[in-house]
C-alpha atoms as a PDB file:
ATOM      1  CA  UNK A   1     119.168-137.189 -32.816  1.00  0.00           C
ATOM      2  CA  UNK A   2     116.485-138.363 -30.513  1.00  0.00           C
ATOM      3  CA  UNK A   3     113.265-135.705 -30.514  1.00  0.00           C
ATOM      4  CA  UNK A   4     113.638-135.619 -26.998  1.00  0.00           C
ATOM      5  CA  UNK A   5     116.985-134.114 -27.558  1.00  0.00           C
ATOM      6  CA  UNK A   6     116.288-131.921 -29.782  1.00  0.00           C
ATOM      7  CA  UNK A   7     113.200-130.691 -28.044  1.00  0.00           C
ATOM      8  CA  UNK A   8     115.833-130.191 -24.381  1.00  0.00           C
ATOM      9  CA  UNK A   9     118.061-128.266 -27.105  1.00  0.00           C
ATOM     10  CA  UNK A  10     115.795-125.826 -28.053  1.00  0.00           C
ATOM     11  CA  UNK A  11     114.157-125.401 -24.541  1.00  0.00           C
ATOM     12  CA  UNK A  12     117.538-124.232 -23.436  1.00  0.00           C
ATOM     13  CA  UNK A  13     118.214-122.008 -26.812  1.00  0.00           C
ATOM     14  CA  UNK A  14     115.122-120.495 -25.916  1.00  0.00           C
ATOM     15  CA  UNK A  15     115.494-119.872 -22.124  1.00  0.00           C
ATOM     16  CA  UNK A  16     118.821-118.632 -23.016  1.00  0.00           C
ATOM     17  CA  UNK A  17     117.738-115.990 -25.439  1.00  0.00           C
ATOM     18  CA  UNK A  18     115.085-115.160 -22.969  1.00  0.00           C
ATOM     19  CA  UNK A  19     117.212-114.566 -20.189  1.00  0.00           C
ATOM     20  CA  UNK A  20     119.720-112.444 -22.259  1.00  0.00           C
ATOM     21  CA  UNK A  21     116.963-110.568 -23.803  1.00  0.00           C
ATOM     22  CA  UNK A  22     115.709-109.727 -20.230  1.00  0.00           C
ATOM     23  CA  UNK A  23     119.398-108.583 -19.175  1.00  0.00           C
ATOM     24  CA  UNK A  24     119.614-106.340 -22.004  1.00  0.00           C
ATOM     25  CA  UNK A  25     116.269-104.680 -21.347  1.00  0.00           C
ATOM     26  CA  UNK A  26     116.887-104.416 -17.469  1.00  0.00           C
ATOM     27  CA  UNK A  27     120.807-102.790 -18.443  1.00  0.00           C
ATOM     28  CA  UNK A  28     119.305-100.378 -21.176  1.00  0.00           C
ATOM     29  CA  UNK A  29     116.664 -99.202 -18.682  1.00  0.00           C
ATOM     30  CA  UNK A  30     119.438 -98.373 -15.989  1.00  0.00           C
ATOM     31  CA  UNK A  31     120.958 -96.532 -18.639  1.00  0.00           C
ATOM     32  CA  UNK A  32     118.481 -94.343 -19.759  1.00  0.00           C
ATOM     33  CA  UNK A  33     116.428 -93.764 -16.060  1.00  0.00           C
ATOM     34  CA  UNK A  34     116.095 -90.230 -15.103  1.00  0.00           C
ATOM     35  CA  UNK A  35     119.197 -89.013 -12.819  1.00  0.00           C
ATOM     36  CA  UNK A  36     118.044 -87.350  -9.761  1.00  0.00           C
ATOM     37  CA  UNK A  37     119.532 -84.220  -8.739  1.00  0.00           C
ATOM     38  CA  UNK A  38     121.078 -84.666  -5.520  1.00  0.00           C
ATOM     39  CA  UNK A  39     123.510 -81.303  -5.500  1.00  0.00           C
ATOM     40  CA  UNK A  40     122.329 -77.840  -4.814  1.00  0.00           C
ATOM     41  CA  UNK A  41     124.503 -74.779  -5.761  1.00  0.00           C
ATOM     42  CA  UNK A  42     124.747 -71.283  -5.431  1.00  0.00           C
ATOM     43  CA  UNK A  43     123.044 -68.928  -7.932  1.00  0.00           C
ATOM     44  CA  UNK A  44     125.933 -66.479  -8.059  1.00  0.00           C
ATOM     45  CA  UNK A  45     127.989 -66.498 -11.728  1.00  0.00           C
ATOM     46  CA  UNK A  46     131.250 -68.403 -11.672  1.00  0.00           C
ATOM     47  CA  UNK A  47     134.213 -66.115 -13.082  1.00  0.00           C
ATOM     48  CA  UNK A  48     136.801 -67.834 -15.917  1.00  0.00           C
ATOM     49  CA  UNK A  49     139.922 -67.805 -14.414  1.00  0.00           C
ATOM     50  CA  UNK A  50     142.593 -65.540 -15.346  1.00  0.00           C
ATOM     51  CA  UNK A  51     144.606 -66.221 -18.547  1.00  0.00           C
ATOM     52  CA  UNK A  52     142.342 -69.280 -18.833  1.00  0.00           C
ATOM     53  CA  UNK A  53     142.475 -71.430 -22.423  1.00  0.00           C
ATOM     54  CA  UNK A  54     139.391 -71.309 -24.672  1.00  0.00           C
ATOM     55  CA  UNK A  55     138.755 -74.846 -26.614  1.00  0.00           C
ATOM     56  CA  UNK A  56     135.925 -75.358 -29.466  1.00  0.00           C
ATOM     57  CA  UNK A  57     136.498 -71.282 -29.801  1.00  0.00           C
ATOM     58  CA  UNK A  58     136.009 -68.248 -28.622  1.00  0.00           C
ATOM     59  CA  UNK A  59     135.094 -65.883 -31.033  1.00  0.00           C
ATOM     60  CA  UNK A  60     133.564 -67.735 -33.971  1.00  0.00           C
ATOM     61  CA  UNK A  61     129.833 -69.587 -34.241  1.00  0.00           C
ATOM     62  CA  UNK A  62     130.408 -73.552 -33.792  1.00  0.00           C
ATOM     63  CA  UNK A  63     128.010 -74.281 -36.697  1.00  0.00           C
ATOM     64  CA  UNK A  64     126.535 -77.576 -35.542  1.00  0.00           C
ATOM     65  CA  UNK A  65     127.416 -79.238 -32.384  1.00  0.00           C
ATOM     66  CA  UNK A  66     128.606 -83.096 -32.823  1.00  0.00           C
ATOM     67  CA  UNK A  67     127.908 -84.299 -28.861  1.00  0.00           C
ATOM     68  CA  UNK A  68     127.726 -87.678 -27.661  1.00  0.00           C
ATOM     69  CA  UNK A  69     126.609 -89.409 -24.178  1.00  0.00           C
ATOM     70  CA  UNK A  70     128.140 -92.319 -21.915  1.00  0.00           C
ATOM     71  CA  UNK A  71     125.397 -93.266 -20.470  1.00  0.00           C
ATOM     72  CA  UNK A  72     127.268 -94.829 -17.839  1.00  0.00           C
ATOM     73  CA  UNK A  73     129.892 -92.021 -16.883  1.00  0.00           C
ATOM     74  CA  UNK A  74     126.835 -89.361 -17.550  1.00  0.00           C
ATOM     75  CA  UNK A  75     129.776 -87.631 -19.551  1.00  0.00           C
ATOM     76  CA  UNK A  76     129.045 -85.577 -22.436  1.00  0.00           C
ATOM     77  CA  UNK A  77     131.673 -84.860 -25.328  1.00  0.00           C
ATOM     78  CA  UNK A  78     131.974 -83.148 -28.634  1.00  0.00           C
ATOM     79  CA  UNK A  79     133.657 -83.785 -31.122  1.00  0.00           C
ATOM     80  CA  UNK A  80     137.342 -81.904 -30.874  1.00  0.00           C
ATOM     81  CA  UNK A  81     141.069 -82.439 -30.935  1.00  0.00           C
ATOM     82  CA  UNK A  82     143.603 -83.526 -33.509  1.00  0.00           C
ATOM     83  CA  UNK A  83     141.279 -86.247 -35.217  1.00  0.00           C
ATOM     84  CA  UNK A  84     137.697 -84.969 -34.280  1.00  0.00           C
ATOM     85  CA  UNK A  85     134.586 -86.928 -36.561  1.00  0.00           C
ATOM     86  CA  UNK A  86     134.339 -85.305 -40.059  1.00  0.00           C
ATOM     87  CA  UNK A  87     130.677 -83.875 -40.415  1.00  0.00           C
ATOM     88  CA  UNK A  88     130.631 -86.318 -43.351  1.00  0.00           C
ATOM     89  CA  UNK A  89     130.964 -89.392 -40.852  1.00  0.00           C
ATOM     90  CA  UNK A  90     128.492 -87.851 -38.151  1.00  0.00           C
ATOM     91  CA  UNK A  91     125.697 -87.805 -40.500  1.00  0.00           C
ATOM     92  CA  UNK A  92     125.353 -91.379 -40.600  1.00  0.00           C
ATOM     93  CA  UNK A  93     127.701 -93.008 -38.004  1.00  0.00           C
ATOM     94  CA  UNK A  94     125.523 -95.445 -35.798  1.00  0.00           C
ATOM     95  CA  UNK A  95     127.381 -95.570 -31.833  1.00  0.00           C
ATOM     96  CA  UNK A  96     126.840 -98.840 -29.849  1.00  0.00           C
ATOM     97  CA  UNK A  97     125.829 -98.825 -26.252  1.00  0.00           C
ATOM     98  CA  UNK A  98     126.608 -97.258 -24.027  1.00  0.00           C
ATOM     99  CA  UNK A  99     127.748 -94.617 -26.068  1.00  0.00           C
ATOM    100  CA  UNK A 100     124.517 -92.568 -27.587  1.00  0.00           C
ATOM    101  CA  UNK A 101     124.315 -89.877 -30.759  1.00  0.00           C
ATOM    102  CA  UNK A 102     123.111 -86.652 -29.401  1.00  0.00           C
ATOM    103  CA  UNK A 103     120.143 -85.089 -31.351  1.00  0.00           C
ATOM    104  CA  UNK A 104     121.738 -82.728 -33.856  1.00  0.00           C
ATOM    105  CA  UNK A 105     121.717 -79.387 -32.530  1.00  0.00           C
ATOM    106  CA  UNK A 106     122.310 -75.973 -34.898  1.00  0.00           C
ATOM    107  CA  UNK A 107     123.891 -73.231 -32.264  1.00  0.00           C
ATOM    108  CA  UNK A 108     122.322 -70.091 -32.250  1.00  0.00           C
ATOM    109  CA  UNK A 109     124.888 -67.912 -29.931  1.00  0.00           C
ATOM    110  CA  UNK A 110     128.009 -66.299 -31.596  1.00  0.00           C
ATOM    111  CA  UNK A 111     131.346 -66.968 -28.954  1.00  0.00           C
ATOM    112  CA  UNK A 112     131.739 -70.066 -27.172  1.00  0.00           C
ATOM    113  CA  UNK A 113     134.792 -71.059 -24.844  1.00  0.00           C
ATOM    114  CA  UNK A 114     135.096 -74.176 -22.915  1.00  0.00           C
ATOM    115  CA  UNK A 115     137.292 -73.436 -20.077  1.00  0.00           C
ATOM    116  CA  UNK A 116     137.676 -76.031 -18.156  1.00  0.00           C
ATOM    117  CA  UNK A 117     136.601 -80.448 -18.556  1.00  0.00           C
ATOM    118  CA  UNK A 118     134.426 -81.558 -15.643  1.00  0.00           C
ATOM    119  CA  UNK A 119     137.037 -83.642 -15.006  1.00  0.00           C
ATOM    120  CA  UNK A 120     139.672 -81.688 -14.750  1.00  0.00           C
ATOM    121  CA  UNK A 121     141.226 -80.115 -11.304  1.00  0.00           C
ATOM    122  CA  UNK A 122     139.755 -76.629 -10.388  1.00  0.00           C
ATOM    123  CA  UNK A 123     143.353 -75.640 -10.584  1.00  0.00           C
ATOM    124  CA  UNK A 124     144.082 -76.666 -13.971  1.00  0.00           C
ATOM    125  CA  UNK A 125     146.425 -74.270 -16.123  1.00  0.00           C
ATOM    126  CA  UNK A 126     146.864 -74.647 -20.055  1.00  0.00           C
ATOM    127  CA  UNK A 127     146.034 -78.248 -21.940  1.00  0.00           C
ATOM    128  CA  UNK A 128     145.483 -79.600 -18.493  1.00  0.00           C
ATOM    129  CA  UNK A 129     142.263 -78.091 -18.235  1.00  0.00           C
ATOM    130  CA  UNK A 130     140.978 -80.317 -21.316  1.00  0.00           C
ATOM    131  CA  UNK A 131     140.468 -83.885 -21.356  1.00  0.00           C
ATOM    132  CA  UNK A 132     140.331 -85.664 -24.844  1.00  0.00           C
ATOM    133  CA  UNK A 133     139.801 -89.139 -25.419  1.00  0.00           C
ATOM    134  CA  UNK A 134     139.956 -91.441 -28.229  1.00  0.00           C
ATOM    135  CA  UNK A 135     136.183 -92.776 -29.063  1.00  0.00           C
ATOM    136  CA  UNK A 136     135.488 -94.859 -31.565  1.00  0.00           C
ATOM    137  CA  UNK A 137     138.377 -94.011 -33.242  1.00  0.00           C
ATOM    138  CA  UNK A 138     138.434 -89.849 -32.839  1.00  0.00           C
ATOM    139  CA  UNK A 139     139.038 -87.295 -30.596  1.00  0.00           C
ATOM    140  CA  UNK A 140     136.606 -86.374 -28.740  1.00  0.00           C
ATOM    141  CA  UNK A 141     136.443 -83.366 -25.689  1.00  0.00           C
ATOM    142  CA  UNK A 142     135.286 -84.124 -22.580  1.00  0.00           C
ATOM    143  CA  UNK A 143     132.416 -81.333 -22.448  1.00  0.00           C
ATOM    144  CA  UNK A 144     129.943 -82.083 -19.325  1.00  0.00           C
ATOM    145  CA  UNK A 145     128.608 -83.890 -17.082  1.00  0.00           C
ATOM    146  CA  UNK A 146     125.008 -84.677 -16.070  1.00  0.00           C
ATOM    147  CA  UNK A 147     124.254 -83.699 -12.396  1.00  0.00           C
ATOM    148  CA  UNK A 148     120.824 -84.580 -12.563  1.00  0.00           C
ATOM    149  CA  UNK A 149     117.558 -84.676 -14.742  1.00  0.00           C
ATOM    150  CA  UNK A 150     113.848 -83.720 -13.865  1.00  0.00           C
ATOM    151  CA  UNK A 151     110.510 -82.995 -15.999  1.00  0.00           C
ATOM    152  CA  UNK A 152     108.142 -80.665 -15.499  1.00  0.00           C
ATOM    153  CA  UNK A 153     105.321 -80.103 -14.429  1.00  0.00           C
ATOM    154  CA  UNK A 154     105.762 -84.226 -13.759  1.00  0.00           C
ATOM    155  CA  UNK A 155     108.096 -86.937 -14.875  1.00  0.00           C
ATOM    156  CA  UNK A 156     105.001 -88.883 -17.095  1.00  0.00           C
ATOM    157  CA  UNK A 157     106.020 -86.050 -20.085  1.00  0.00           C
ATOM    158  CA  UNK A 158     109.755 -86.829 -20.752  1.00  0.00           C
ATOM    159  CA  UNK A 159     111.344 -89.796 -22.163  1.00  0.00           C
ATOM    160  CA  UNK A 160     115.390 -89.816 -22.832  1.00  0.00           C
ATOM    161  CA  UNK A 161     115.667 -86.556 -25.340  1.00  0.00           C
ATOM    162  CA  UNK A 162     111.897 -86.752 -26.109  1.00  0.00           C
ATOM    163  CA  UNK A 163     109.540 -83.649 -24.816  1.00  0.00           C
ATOM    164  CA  UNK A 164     105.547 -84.154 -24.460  1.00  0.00           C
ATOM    165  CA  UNK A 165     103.888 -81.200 -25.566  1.00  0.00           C
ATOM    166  CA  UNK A 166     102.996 -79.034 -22.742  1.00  0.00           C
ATOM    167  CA  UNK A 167     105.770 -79.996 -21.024  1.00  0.00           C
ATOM    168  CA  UNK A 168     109.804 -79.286 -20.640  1.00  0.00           C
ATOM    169  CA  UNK A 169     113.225 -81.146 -19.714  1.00  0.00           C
ATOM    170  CA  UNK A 170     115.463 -79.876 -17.140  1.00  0.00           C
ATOM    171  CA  UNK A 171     118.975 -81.011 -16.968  1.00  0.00           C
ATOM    172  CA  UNK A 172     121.219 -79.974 -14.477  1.00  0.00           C
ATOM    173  CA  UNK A 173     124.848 -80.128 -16.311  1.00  0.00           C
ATOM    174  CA  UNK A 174     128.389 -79.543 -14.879  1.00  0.00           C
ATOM    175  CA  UNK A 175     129.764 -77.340 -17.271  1.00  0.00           C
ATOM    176  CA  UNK A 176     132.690 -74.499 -17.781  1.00  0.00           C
ATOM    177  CA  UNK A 177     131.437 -72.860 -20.684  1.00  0.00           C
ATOM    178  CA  UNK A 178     130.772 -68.926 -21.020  1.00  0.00           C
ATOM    179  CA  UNK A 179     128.866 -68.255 -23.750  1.00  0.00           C
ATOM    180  CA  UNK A 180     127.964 -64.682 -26.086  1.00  0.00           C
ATOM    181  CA  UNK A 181     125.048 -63.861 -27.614  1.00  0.00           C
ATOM    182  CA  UNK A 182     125.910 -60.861 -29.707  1.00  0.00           C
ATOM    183  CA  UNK A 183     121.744 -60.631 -30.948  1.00  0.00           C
ATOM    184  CA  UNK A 184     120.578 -58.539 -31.900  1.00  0.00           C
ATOM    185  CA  UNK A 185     117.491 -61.068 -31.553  1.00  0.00           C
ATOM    186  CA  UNK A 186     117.288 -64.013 -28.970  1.00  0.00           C
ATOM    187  CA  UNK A 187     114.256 -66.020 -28.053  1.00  0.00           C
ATOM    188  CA  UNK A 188     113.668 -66.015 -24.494  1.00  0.00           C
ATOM    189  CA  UNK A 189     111.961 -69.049 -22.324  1.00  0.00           C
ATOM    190  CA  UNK A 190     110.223 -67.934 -18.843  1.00  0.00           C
ATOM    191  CA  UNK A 191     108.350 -70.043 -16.334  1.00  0.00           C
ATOM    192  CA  UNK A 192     106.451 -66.606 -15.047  1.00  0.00           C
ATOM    193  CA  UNK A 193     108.212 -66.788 -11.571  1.00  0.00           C
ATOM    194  CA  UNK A 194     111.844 -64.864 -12.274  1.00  0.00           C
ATOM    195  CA  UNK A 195     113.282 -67.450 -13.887  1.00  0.00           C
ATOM    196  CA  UNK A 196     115.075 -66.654 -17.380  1.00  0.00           C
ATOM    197  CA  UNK A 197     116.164 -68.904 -20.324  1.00  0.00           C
ATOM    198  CA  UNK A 198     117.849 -68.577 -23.783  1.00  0.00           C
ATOM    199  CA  UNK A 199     117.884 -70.603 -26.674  1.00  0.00           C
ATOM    200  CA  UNK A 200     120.564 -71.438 -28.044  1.00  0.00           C
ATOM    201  CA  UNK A 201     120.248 -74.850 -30.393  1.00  0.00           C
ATOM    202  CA  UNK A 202     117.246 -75.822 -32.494  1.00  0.00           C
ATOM    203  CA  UNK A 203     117.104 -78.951 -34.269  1.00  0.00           C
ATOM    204  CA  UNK A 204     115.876 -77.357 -37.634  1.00  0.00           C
ATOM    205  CA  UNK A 205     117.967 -74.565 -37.319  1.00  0.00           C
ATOM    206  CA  UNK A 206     114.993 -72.042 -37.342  1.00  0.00           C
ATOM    207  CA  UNK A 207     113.774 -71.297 -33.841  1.00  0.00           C
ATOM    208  CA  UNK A 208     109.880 -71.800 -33.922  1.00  0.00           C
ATOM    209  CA  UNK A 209     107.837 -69.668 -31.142  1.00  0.00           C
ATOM    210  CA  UNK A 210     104.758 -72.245 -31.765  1.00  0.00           C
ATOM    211  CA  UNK A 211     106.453 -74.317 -29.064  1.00  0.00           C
ATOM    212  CA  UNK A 212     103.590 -75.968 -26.254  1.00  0.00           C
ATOM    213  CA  UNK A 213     105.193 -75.254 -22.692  1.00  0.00           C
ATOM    214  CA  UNK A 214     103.814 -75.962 -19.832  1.00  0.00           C
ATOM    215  CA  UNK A 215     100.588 -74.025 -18.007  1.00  0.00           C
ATOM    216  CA  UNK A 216     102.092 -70.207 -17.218  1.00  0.00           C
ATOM    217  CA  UNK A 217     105.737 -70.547 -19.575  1.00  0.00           C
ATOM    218  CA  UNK A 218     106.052 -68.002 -22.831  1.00  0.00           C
ATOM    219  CA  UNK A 219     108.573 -67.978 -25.280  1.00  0.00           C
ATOM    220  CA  UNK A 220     108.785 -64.832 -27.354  1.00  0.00           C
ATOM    221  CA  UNK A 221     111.888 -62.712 -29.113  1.00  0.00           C
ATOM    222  CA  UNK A 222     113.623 -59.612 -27.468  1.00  0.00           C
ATOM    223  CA  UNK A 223     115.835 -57.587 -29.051  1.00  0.00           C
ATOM    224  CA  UNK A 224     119.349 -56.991 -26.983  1.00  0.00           C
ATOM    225  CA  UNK A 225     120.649 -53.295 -26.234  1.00  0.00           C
ATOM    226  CA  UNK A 226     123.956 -55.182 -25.615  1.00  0.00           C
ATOM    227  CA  UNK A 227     125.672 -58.493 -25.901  1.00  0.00           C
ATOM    228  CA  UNK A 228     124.043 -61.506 -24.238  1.00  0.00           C
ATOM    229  CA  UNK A 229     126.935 -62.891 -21.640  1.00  0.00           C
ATOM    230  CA  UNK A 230     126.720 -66.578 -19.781  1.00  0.00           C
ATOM    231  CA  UNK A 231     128.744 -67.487 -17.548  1.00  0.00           C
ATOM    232  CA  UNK A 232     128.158 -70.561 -15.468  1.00  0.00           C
ATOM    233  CA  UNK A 233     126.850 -70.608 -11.883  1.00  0.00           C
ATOM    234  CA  UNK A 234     127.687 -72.097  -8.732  1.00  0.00           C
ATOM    235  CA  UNK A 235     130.249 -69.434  -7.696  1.00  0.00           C
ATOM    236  CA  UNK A 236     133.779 -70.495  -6.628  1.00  0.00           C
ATOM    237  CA  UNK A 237     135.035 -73.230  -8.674  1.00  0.00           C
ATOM    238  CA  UNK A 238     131.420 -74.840  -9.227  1.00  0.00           C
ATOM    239  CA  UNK A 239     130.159 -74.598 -12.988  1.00  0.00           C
ATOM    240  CA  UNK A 240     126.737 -75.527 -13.360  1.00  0.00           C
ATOM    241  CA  UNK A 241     124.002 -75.059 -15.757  1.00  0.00           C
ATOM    242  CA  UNK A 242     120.219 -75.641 -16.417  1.00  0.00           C
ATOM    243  CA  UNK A 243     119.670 -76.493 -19.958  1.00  0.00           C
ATOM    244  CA  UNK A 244     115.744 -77.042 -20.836  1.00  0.00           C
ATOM    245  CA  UNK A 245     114.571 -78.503 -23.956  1.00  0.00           C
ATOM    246  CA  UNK A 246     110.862 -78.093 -25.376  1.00  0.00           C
ATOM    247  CA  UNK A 247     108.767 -80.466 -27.230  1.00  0.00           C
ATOM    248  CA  UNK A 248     110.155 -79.115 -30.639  1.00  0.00           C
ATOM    249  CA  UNK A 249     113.991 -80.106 -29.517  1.00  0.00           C
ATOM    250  CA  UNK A 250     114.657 -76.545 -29.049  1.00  0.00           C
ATOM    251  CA  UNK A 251     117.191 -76.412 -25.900  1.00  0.00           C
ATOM    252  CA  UNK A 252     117.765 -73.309 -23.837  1.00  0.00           C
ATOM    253  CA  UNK A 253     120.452 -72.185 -21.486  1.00  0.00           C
ATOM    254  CA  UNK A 254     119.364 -70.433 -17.991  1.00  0.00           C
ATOM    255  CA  UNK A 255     120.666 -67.278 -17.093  1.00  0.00           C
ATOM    256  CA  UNK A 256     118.220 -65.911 -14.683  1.00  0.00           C
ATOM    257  CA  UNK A 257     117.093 -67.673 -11.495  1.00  0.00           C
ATOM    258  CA  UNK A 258     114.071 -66.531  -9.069  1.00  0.00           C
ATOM    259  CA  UNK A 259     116.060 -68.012  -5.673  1.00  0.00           C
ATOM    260  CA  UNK A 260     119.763 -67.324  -4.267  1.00  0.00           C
ATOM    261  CA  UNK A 261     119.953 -71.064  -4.398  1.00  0.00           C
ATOM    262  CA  UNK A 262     118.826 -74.209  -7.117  1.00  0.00           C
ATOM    263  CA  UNK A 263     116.787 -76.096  -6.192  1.00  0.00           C
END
């Protein structure tokens, strides 16, 4: 083979890789930009319906949450029905684009029940109201969807599920999903304007008050006189949620909003 050959060969070998490289960047940066929040709802509790099925339980703790993300469909799902991913498997099981692990979570509240997929019709009755699909070989239940992400007090401190210190996540989640915490301790998230949060998955499984939030937010423990109930808000059918994670992957659920309307 002539050198000049061989030199055109490799010119186009490397062009090539360089082109597919760039492809893959540009597609895995689409997938993990920020969603903006383009909905507004109503800060009024949604009610379960009547008689409505519970899936991943009702009156027991879930232990550890097994989630995972389509980045594309913004569609969240744990790991449920008849063939659900053995914690054995989880551990170590490596998902390919654009399918993403979530960080592994340990719960802290005591009853859980999933009432509805965000996929489902608001009129759902029974197994209707669930969607499972097959993923990677399991079951899997179709949990939430993203509505729309921010950072604050600016985007520069959040990076996919990573939290600067002095600085928090916001996502804005579609999910039917009323939630207990029986206490009697909680740890408790406020921005100092009205606005109330509970946390209720650490990574470590210990809930550290040592977290650094943002200029005017404190995190301390309160003791409950009664049982901690969440329902989602949006009123109507709507089911929506703000979940904020700090910089020590300690995620919170809100339950107390400053406004009649979020934003």
């Amino acid at each position: 083979m002539k050198r000049s050959t061989l030199l055109t060969i490799v010119g186009v070998l490397v062009v090539v890789l360089v082109v597919g490289g760039l492809l893959f960047w540009n597609y895995f940066q689409s997938l993990i930009a920020p969603k903006p929040l383009t909905i507004s709802y109503a800060t009024t509790q949604t009610q379960m319906p009547e008689g409505a099925l519970c899936a991943g339980g009702s009156d027991e703790s879930t232990g550890v949450a097994k989630e995972i993300l389509n980045l594309e469909t913004d569609y969240i799902y744990v790991g449920g029905g008849s063939n659900a991913m053995p914690d054995e498997v989880w551990a170590n099981y490596r998902f390919n684009l654009p399918i993403l692990k979530n960080s592994t979570r340990n719960l802290l509240f005591d009853g859980s029940c999933f009432f509805r997929s965000p996929d489902a019709a608001p009129d759902c009755q029974g197994e209707a109201c669930f969607s499972i699909e097959e993923i990677v070989g399991y079951t899997w239940l179709n949990l939430t969807q993203i509505a729309g992400q921010s950072c604050f007090p600016d985007a520069s401190g959040c990076s996919a599920d990573v939290v600067n210190p002095g600085y928090v996540s916001v996502n804005t989640i579609a999910k039917c999903h009323a939630i207990t915490f029986e206490g009697p301790v909680i740890y408790e998230l406020s921005d100092g304007q009205g606005n109330l949060y509970v946390m209720h998955a650490t990574a470590t499984g210990t809930p550290d008050l040592n977290a650094t939030l943002p200029a005017g937010w404190t995190l301390s423990e309160r003791t409950l006189d009664a049982p901690l109930e969440l329902l989602p808000f949006g009123g109507g059918d709507a089911c929506y949620y703000n979940v904020v994670r700090d910089n020590l992957v300690q995620s919170y659920h809100q339950y107390a909003y400053a406004g009649e309307t979020y934003p």
